[in-house]
C-alpha atoms as a PDB file:
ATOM      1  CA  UNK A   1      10.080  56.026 190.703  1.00  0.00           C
ATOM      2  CA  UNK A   2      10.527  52.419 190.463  1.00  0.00           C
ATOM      3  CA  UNK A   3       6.671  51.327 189.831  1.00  0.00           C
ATOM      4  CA  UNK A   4       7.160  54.364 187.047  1.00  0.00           C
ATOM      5  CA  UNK A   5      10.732  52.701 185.525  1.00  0.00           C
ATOM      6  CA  UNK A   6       9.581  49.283 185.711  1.00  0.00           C
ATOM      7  CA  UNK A   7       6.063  49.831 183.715  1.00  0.00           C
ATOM      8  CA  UNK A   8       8.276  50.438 180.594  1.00  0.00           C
ATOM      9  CA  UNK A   9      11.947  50.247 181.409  1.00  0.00           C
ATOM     10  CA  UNK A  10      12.688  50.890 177.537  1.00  0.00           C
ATOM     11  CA  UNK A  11      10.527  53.960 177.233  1.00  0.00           C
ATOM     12  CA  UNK A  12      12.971  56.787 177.864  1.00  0.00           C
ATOM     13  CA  UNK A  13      10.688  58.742 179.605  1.00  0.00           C
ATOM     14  CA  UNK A  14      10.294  56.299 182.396  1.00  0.00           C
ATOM     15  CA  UNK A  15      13.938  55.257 182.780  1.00  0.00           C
ATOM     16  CA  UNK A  16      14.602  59.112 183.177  1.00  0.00           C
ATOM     17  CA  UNK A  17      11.970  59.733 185.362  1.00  0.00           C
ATOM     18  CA  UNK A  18      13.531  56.566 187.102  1.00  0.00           C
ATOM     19  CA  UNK A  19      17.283  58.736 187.218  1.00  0.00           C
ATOM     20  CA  UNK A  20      15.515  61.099 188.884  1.00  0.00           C
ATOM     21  CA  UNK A  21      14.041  58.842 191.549  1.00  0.00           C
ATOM     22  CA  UNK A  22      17.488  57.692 192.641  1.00  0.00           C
ATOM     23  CA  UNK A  23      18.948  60.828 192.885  1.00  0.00           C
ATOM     24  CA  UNK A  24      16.068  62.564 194.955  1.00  0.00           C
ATOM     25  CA  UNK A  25      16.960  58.782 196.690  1.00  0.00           C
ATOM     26  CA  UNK A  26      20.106  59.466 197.654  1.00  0.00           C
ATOM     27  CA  UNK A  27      19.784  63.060 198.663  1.00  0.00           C
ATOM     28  CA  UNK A  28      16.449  62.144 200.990  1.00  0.00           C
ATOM     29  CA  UNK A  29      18.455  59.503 202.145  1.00  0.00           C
ATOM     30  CA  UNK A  30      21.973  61.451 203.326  1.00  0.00           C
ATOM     31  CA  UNK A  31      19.698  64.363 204.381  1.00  0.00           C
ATOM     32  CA  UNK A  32      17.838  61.653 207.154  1.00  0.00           C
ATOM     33  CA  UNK A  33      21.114  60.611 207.990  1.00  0.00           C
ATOM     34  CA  UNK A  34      23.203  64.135 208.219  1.00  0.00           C
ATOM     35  CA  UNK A  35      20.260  65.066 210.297  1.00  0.00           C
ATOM     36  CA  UNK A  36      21.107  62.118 212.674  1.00  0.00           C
ATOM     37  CA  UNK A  37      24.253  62.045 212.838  1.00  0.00           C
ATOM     38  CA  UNK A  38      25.843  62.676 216.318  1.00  0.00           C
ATOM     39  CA  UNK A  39      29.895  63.475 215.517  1.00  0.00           C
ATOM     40  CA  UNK A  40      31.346  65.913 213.348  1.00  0.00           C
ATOM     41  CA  UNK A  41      32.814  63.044 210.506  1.00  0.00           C
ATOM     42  CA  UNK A  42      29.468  61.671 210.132  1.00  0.00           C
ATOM     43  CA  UNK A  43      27.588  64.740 209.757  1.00  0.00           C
ATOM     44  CA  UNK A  44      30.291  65.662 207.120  1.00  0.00           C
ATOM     45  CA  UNK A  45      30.049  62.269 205.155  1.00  0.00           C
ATOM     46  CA  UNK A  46      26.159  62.329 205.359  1.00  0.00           C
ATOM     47  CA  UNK A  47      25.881  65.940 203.876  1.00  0.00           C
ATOM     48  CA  UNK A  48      28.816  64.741 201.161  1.00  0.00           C
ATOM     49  CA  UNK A  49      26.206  62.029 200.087  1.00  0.00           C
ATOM     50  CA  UNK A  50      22.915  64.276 200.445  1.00  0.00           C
ATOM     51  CA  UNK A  51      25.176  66.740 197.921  1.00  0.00           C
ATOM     52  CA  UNK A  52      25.872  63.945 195.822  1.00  0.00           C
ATOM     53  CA  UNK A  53      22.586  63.391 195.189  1.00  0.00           C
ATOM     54  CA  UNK A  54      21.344  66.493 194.782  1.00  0.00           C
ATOM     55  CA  UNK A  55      24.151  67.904 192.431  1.00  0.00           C
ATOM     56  CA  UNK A  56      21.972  65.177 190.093  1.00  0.00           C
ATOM     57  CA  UNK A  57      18.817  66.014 190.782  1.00  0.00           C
ATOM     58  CA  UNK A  58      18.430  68.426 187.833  1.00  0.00           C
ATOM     59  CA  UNK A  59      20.015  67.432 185.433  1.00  0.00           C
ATOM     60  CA  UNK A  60      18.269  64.187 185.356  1.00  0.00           C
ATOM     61  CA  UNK A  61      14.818  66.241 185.810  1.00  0.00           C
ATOM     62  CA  UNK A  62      15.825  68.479 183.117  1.00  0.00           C
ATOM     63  CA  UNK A  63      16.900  65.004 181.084  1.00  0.00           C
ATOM     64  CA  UNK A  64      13.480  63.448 182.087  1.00  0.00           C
ATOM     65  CA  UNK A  65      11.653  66.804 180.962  1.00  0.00           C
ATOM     66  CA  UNK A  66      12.969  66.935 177.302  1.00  0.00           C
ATOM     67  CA  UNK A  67      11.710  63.372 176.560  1.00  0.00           C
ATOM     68  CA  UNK A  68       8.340  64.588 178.268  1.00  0.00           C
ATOM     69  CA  UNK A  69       8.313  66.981 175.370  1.00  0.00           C
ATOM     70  CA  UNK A  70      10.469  65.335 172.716  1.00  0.00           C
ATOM     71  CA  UNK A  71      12.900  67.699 172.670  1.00  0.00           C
ATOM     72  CA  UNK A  72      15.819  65.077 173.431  1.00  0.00           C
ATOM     73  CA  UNK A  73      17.314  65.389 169.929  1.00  0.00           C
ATOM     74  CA  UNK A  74      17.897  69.095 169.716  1.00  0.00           C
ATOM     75  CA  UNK A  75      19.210  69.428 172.838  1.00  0.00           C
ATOM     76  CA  UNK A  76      21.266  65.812 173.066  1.00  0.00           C
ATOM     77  CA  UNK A  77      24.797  67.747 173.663  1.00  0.00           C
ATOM     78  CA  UNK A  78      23.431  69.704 176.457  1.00  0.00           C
ATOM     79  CA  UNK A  79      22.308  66.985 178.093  1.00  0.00           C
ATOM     80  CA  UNK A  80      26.081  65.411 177.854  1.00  0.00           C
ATOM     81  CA  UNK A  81      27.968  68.190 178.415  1.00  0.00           C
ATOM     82  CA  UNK A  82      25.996  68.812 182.059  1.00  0.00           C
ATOM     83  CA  UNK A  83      26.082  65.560 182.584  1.00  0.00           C
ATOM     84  CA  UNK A  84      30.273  65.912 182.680  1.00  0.00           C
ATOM     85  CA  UNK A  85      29.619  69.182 184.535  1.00  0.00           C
ATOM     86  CA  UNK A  86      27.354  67.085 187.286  1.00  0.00           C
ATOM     87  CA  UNK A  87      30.226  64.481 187.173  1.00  0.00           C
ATOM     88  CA  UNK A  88      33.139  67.169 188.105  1.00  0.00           C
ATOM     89  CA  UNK A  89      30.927  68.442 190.839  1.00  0.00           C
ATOM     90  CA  UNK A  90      30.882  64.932 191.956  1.00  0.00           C
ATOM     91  CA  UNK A  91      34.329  64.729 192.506  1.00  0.00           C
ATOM     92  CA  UNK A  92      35.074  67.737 193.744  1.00  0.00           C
ATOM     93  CA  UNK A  93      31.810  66.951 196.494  1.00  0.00           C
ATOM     94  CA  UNK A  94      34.397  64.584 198.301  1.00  0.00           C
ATOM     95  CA  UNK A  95      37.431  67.725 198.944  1.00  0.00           C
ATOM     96  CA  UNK A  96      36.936  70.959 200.817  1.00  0.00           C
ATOM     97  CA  UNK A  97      36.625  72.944 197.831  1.00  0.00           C
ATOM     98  CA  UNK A  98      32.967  72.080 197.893  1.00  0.00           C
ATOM     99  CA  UNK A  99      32.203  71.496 201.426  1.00  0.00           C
ATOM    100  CA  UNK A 100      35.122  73.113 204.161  1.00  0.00           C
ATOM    101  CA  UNK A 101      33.312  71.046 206.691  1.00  0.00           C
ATOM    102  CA  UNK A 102      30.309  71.464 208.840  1.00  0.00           C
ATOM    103  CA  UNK A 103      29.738  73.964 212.225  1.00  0.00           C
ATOM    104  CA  UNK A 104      26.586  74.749 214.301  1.00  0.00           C
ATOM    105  CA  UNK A 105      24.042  77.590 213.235  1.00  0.00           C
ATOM    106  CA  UNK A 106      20.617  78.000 214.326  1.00  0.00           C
ATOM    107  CA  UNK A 107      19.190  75.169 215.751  1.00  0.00           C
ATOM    108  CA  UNK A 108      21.944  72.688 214.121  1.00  0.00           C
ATOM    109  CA  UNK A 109      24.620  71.418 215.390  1.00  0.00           C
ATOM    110  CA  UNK A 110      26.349  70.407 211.636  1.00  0.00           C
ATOM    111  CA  UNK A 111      25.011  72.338 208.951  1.00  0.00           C
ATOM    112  CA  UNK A 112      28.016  72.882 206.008  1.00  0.00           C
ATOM    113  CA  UNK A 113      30.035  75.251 205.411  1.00  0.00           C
ATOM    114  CA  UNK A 114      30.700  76.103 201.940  1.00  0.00           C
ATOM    115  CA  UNK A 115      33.737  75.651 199.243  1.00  0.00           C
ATOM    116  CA  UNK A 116      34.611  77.855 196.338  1.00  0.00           C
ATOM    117  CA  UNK A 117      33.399  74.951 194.028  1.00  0.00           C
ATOM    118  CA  UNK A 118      30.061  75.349 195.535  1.00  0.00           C
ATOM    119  CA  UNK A 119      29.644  78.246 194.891  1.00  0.00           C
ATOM    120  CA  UNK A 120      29.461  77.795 191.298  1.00  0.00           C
ATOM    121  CA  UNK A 121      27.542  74.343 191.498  1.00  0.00           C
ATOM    122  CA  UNK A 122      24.414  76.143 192.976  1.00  0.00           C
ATOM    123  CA  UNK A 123      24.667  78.856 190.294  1.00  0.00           C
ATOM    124  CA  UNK A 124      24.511  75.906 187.856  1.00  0.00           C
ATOM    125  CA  UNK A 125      22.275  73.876 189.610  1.00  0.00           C
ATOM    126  CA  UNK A 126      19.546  76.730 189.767  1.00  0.00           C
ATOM    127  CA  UNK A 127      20.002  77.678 185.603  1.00  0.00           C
ATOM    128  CA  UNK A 128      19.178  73.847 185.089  1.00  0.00           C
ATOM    129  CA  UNK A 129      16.322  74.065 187.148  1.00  0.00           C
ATOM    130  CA  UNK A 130      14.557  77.197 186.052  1.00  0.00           C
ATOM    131  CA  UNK A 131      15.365  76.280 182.678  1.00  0.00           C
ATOM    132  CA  UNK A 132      13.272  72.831 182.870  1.00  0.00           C
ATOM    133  CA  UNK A 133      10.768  75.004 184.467  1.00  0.00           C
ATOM    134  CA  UNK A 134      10.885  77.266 181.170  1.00  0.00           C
ATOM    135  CA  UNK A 135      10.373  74.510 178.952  1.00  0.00           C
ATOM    136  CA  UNK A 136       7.321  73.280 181.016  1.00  0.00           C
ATOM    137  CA  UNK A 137       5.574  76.493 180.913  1.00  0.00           C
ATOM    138  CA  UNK A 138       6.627  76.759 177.163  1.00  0.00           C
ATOM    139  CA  UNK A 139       4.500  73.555 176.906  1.00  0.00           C
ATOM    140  CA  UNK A 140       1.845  74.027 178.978  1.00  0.00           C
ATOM    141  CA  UNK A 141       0.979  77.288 176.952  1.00  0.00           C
ATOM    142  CA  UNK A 142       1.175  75.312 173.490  1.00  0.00           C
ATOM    143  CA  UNK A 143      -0.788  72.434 174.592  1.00  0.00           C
ATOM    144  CA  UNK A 144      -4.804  71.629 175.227  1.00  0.00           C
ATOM    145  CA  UNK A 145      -6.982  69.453 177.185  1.00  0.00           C
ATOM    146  CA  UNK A 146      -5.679  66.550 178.701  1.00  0.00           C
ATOM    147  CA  UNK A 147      -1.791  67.229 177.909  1.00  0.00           C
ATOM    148  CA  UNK A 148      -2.391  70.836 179.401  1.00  0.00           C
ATOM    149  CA  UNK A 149      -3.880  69.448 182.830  1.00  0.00           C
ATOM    150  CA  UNK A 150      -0.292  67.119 182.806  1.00  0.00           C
ATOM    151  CA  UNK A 151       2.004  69.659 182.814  1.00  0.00           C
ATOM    152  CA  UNK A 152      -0.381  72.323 184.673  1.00  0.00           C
ATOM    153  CA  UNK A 153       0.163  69.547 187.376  1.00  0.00           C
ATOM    154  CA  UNK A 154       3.687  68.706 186.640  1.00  0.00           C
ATOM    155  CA  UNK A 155       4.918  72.697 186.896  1.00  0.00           C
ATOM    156  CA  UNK A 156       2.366  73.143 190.517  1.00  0.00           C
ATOM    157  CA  UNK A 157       4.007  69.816 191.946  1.00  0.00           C
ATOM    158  CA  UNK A 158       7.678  70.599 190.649  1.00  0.00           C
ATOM    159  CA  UNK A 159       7.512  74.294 191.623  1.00  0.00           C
ATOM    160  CA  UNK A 160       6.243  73.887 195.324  1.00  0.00           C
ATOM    161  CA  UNK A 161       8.892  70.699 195.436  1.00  0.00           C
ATOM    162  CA  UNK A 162      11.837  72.802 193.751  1.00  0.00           C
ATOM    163  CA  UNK A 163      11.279  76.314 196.130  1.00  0.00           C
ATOM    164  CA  UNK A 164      10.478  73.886 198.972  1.00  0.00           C
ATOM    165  CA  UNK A 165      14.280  72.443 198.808  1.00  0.00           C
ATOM    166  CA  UNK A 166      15.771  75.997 198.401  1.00  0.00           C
ATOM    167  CA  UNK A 167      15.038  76.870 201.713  1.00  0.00           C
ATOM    168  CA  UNK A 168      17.972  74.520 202.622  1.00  0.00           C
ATOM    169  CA  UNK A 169      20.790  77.350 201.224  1.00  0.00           C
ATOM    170  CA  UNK A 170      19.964  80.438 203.501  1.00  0.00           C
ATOM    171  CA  UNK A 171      21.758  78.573 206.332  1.00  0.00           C
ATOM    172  CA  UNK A 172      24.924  77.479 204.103  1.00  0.00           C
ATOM    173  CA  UNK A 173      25.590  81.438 203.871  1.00  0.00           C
ATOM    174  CA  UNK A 174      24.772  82.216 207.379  1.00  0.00           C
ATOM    175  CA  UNK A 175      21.430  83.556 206.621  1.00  0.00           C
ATOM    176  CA  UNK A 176      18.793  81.792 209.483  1.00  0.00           C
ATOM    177  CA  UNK A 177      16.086  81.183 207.719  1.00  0.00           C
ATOM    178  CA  UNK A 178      14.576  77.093 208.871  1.00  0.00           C
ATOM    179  CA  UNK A 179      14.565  74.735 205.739  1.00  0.00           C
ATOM    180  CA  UNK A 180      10.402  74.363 207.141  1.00  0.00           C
ATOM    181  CA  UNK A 181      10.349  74.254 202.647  1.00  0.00           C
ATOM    182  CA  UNK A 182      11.700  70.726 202.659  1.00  0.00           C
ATOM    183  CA  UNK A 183       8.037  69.478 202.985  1.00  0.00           C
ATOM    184  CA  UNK A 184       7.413  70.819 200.021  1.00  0.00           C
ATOM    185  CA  UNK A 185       8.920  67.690 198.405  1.00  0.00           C
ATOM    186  CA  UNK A 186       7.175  65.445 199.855  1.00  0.00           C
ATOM    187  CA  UNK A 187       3.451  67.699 198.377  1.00  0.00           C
ATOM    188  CA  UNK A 188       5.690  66.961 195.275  1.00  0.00           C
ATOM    189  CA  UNK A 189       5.904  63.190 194.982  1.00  0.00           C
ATOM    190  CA  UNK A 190       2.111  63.298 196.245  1.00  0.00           C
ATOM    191  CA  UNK A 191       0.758  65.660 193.216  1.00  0.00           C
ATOM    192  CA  UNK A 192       2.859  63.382 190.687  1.00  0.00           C
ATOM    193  CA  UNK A 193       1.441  60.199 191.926  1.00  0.00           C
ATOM    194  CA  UNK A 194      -2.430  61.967 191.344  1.00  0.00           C
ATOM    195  CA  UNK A 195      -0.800  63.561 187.952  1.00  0.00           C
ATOM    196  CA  UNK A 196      -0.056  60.226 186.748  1.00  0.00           C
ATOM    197  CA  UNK A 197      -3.306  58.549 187.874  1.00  0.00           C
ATOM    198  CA  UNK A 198      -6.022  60.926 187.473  1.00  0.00           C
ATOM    199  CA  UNK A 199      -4.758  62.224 184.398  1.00  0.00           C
ATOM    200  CA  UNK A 200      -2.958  59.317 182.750  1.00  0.00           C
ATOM    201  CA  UNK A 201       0.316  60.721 182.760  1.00  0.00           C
ATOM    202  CA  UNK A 202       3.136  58.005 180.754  1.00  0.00           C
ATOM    203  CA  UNK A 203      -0.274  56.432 179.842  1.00  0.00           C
ATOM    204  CA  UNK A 204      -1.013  55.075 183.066  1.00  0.00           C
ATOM    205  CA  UNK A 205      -4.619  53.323 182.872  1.00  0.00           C
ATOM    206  CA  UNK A 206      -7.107  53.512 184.966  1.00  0.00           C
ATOM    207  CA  UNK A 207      -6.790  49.918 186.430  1.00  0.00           C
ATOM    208  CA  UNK A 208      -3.265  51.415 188.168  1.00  0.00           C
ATOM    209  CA  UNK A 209      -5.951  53.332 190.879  1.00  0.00           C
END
């Protein structure tokens, strides 16, 4: 994310994309340490940062996405207005009304336990995603040759990297089914890195490989 921001840290589409990159950041990087932790508190304070992050992660993919396709103008107030909404879940990440605290299930000793407000932050946090995903395919279909390839790539990497991460709710509602999908995000990052190499995405040249 930061070879992609500093190319052209102007260029909205890489300082976005770069958003994106520190979110996904900060969730990879509470998610190592929740999965670490050894007490209760910091097993608590680790999954508080890994939500942090990921309460961000689509709305700055979805923000990153309409620049992709120069939609950013028509849909500038929805943008904002989730935005606030991400910045409400924020705060409310840090009470028990989004996390009550963490307990053992399966083979964890401190997965979370879930708040009201979260609850209603993974209802939002899904629309966000699948409707990014909608826009994709939306451009994909319009598109031809080398622009089709991009986002053919872009919805393949996104999809397995998106469904991958999912696999981390089952548990949060008592349902034991292993988050094995959080792999899938790391297939992500790979098929972006060959997306934007072998098929110039952001106008990366050739001399890049």
């Amino acid at each position: 994310a930061s070879f992609v921001y500093f190319r052209a840290p102007k260029d909205p589409r890489h300082w976005t994309f770069g958003l994106f990159g520190i979110a996904t950041a900060l969730w990879s990087f509470g998610y190592f340490a929740w999965q670490v932790s050894d007490s209760e508190f910091f097993a608590l304070l680790n999954l508080r940062i890994l939500m942090a992050g990921a309460i961000f992660i689509p709305i700055t993919f979805l923000h990153h996405v309409l620049y992709l396709l120069g939609k950013e103008n028509a849909f500038s107030a929805t943008i904002k207005w989730n935005y606030l909404v991400g910045g409400i879940f924020l705060l409310a990440d840090f009470t028990p009304s989004f996390i009550q605290g963490v307990r053992q299930i399966s083979v964890f000793p401190f997965w979370g336990v879930p708040g009201l407000v979260f609850h209603f932050c993974l209802i939002w946090w899904a629309g966000l995603v699948i409707f990014a995903h909608l826009l994709l395919i939306q451009a994909y279909a319009k598109e031809r040759g080398l622009r089709r390839r991009q986002f053919l790539y872009l919805l393949i990497g996104s999809g397995i990297g998106y469904i991958g991460g999912a696999t981390n709710y089952p548990l949060w509602y008592g349902i034991e089914i292993l988050p094995y999908g959080t792999i899938g995000f790391a297939v992500y990052i790979s098929i972006v890195a060959y997306t934007l190499l072998g098929f110039h995405w952001l106008e990366f040249s050739v001399y890049v490989e």
